[in-house]
Protein backbone atom coordinates (compact mmCIF):
# COMPACT_ATOMS: atom_id res chain seq x y z
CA UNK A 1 76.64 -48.74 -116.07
CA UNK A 2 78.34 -51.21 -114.73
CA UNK A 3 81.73 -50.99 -112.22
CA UNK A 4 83.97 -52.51 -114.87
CA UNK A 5 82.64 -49.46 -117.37
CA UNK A 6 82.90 -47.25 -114.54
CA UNK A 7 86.62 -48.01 -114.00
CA UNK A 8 87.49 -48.19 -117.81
CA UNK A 9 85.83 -44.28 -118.04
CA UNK A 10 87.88 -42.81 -115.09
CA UNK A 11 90.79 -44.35 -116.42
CA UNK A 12 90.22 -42.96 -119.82
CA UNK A 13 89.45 -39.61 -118.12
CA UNK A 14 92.85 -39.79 -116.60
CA UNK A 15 94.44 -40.64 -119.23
CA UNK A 16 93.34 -37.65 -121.27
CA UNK A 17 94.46 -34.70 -118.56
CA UNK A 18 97.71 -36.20 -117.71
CA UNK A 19 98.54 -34.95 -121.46
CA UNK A 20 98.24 -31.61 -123.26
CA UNK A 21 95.90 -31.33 -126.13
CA UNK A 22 95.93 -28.43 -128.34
CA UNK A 23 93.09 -29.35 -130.39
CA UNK A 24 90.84 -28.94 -126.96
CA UNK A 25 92.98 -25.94 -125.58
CA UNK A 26 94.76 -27.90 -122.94
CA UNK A 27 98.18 -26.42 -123.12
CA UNK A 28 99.49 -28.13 -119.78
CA UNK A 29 98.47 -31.61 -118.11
CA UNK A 30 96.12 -31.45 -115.11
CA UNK A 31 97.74 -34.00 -113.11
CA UNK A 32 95.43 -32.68 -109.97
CA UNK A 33 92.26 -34.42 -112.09
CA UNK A 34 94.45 -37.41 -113.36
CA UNK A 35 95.60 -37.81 -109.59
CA UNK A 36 91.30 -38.09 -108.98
CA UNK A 37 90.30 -39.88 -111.27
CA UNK A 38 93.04 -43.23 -111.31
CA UNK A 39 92.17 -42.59 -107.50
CA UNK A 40 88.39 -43.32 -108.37
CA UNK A 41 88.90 -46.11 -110.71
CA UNK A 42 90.99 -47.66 -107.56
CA UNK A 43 87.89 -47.39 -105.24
CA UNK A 44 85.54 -48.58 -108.11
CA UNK A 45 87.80 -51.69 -108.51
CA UNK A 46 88.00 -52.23 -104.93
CA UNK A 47 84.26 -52.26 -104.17
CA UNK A 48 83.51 -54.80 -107.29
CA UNK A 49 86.41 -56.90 -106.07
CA UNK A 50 88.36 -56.58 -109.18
CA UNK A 51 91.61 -58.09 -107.09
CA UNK A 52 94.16 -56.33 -105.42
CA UNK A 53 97.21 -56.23 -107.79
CA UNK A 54 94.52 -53.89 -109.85
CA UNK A 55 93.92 -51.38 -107.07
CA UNK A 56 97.27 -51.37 -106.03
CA UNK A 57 98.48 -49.94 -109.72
CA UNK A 58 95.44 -47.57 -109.80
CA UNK A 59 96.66 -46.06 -106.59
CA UNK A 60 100.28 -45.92 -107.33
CA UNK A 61 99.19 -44.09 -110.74
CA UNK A 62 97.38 -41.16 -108.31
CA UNK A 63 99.50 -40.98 -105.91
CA UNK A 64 102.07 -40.09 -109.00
CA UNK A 65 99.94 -38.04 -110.13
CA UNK A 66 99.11 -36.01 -106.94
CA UNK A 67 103.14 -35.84 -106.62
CA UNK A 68 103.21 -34.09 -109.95
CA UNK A 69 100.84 -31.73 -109.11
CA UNK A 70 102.62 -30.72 -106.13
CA UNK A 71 100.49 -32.26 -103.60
CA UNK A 72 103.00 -33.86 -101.45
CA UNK A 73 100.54 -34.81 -98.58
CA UNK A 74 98.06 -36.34 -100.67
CA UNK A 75 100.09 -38.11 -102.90
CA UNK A 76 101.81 -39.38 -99.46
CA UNK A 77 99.00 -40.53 -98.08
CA UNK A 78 97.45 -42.32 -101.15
CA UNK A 79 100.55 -44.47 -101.09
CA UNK A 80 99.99 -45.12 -97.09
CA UNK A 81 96.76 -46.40 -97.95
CA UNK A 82 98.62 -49.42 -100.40
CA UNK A 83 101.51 -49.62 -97.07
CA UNK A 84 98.47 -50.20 -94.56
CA UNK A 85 96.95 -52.40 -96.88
CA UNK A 86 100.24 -54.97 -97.08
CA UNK A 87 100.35 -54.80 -93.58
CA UNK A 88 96.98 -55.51 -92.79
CA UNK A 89 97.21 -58.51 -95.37
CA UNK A 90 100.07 -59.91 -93.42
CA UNK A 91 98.59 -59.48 -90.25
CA UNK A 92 95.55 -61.70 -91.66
CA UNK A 93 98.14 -64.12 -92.53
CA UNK A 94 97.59 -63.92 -96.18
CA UNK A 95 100.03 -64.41 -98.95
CA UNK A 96 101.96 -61.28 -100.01
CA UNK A 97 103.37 -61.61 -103.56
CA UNK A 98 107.58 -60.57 -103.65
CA UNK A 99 106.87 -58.28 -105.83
CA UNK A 100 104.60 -56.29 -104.23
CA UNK A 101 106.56 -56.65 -100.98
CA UNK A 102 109.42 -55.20 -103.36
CA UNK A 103 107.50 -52.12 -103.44
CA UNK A 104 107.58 -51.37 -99.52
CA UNK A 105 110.82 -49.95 -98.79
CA UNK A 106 111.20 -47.30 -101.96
CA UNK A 107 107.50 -46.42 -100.97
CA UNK A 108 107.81 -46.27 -97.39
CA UNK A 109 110.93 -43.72 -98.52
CA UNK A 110 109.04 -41.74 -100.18
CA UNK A 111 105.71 -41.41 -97.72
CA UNK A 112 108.45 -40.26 -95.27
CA UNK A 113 109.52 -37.63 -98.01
CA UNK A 114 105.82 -36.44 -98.39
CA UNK A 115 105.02 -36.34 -95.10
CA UNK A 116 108.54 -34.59 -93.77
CA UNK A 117 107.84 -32.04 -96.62
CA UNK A 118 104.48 -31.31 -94.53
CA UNK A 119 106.70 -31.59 -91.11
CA UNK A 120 104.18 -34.04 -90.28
CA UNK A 121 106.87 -36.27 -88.04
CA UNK A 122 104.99 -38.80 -85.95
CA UNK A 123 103.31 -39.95 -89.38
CA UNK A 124 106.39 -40.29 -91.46
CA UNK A 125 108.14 -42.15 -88.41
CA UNK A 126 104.98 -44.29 -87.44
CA UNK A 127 105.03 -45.48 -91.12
CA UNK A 128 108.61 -46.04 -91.80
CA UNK A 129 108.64 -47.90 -88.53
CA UNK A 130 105.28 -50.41 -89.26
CA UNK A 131 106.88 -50.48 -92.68
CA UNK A 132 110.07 -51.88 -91.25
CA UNK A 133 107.81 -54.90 -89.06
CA UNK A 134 106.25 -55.89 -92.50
CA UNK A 135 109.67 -56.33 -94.00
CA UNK A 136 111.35 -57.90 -90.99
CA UNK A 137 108.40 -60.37 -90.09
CA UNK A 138 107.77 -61.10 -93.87
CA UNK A 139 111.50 -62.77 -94.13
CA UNK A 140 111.94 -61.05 -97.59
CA UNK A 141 114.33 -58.17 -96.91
CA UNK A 142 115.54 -57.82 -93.02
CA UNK A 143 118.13 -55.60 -93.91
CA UNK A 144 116.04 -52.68 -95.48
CA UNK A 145 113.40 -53.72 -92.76
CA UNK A 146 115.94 -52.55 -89.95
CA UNK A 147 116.98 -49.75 -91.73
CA UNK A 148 113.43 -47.93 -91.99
CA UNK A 149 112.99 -48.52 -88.28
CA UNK A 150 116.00 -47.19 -87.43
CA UNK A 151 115.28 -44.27 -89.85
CA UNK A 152 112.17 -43.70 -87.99
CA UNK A 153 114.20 -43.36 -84.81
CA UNK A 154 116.56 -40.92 -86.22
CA UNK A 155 113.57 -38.54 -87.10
CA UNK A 156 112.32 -38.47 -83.69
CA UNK A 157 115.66 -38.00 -82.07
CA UNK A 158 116.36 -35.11 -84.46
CA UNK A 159 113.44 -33.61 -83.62
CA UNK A 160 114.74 -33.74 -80.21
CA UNK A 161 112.03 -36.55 -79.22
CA UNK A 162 114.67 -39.30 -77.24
CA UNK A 163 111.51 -40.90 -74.72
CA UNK A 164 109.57 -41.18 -78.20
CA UNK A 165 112.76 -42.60 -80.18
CA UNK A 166 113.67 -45.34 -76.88
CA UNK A 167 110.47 -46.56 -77.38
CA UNK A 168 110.69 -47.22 -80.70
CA UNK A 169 113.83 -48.93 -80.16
CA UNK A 170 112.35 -51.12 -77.36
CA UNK A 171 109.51 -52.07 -79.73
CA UNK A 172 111.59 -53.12 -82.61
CA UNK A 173 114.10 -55.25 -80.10
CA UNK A 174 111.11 -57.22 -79.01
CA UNK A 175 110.42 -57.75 -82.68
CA UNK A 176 113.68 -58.95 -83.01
CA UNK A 177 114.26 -61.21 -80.04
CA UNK A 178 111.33 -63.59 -80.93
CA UNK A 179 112.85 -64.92 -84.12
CA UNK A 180 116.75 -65.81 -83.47
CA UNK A 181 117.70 -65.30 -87.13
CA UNK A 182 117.06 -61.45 -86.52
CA UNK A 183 119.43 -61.75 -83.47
CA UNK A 184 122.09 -60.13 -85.77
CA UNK A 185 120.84 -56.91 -86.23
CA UNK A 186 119.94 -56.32 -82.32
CA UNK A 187 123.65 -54.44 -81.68
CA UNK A 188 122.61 -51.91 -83.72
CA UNK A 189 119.22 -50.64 -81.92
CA UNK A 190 120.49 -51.52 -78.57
CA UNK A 191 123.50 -48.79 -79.57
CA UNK A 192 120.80 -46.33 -80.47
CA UNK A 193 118.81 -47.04 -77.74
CA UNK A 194 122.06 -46.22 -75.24
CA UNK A 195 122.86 -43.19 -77.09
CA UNK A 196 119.48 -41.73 -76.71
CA UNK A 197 118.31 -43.04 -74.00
CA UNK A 198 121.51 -41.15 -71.78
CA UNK A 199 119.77 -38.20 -72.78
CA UNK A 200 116.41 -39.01 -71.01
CA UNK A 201 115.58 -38.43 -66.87
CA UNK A 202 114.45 -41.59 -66.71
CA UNK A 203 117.59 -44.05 -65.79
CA UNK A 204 114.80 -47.23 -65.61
CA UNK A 205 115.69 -47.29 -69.68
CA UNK A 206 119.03 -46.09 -69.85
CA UNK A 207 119.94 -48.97 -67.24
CA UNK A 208 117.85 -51.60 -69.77
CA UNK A 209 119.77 -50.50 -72.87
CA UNK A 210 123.44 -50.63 -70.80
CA UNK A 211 122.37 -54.34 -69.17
CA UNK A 212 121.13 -55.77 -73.04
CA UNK A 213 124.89 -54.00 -74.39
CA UNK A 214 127.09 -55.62 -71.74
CA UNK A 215 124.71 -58.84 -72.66
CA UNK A 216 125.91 -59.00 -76.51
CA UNK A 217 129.62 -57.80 -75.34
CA UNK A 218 128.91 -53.95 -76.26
CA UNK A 219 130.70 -52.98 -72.48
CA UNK A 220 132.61 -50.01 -74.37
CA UNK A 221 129.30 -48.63 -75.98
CA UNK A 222 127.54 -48.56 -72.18
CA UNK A 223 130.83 -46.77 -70.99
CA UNK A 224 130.51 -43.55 -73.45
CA UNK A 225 126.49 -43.55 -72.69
CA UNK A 226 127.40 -43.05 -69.44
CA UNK A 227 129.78 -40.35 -69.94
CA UNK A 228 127.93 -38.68 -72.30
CA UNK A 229 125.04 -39.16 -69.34
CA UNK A 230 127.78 -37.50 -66.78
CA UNK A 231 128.92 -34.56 -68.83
């Protein structure tokens, strides 16, 4: 049989137990076996190079699927794979259609809601925060770019992470300084990265964040870090 068979079959497989049928008994969907098949057909039309935009729909239909059935984490990290696969593209310098780039941010979203259901953290805030690079380095939406990183900083400080979040925050102003048209958004992670970096031993980064604040006129944010620091 050949692959394009191969994928047409799963896919007809899928679409059958997504669905009840009371002729054949099935008196609920099994979205579980939908979730595995469209899955299959994805990794059938990837290995006979069927094109991208086809695996990317196959996968978004299982990882659907898997969230029907209940399984968060899979369904989570189904929709990781498409994430890593955009980023990888971009990385290679390939062309990244707008809308599939449109897709990142509600996706990203929702890995984070898989993965927080699972408490599994460092994964939701790794991916919101590579999720936000792709956006911001792409051009196409800075705004929601910034605010998955900063997202992903919030999780770690509320898990009462700060030397984990100041990183973060580091990493992403380095992003931003290369390009001055991101210059804009810097205020905002060099506030975070005062507030939580007052609550760290180490003054090395508190004293970064409060010279970078006084730099872009922020002298009143550097003055409640340190109080905060003090009290």
């Amino acid at each position: 049989m050949d692959e394009r068979k191969k994928i047409k079959q799963h896919i007809s497989r899928a679409e059958r137990k997504k669905s009840r049928n009371i002729k054949h008994m099935r008196l609920r969907p099994d979205y579980r076996v939908a979730a595995e098949e469209y899955y299959r057909a994805a990794q059938t039309s990837a290995r006979s190079n069927q094109g991208w935009d086809e695996w990317m729909s196959l996968m978004l239909k299982s990882s659907e699927f898997f969230g029907s059935a209940k399984d968060f984490l899979r369904s989570g990290k189904v929709a990781e794979q498409i994430l890593d696969s955009l980023i990888k593209r971009k990385s290679r310098g390939e062309e990244i259609s707008v809308e599939n780039l449109g897709h990142v941010f509600s996706l990203a979203r929702y890995v984070e809601y898989c993965y927080m259901k699972n408490s599994q953290v460092d994964d939701a805030a790794d991916l919101l925060h590579r999720c936000g690079s792709l956006l911001i380095d792409s051009g196409f939406d800075e705004s929601s770019g910034v605010t998955l990183q900063l997202q992903s900083i919030q999780l770690l400080e509320a898990e009462k992470r700060p030397y984990q979040a100041t990183i973060f925050t580091y990493n992403s102003l380095k992003q931003l300084s290369k390009e001055k048209r991101h210059h804009g958004y810097m205020d905002r992670y060099i506030k975070f990265g005062l507030r939580i970096s007052s609550k760290l031993e180490n003054n090395n980064l508190l004293g970064l964040f409060a010279v970078l604040a006084c730099l872009l006129g922020l002298a009143d944010e550097v003055d409640d870090s340190m109080k905060n620091r003090l009290s």
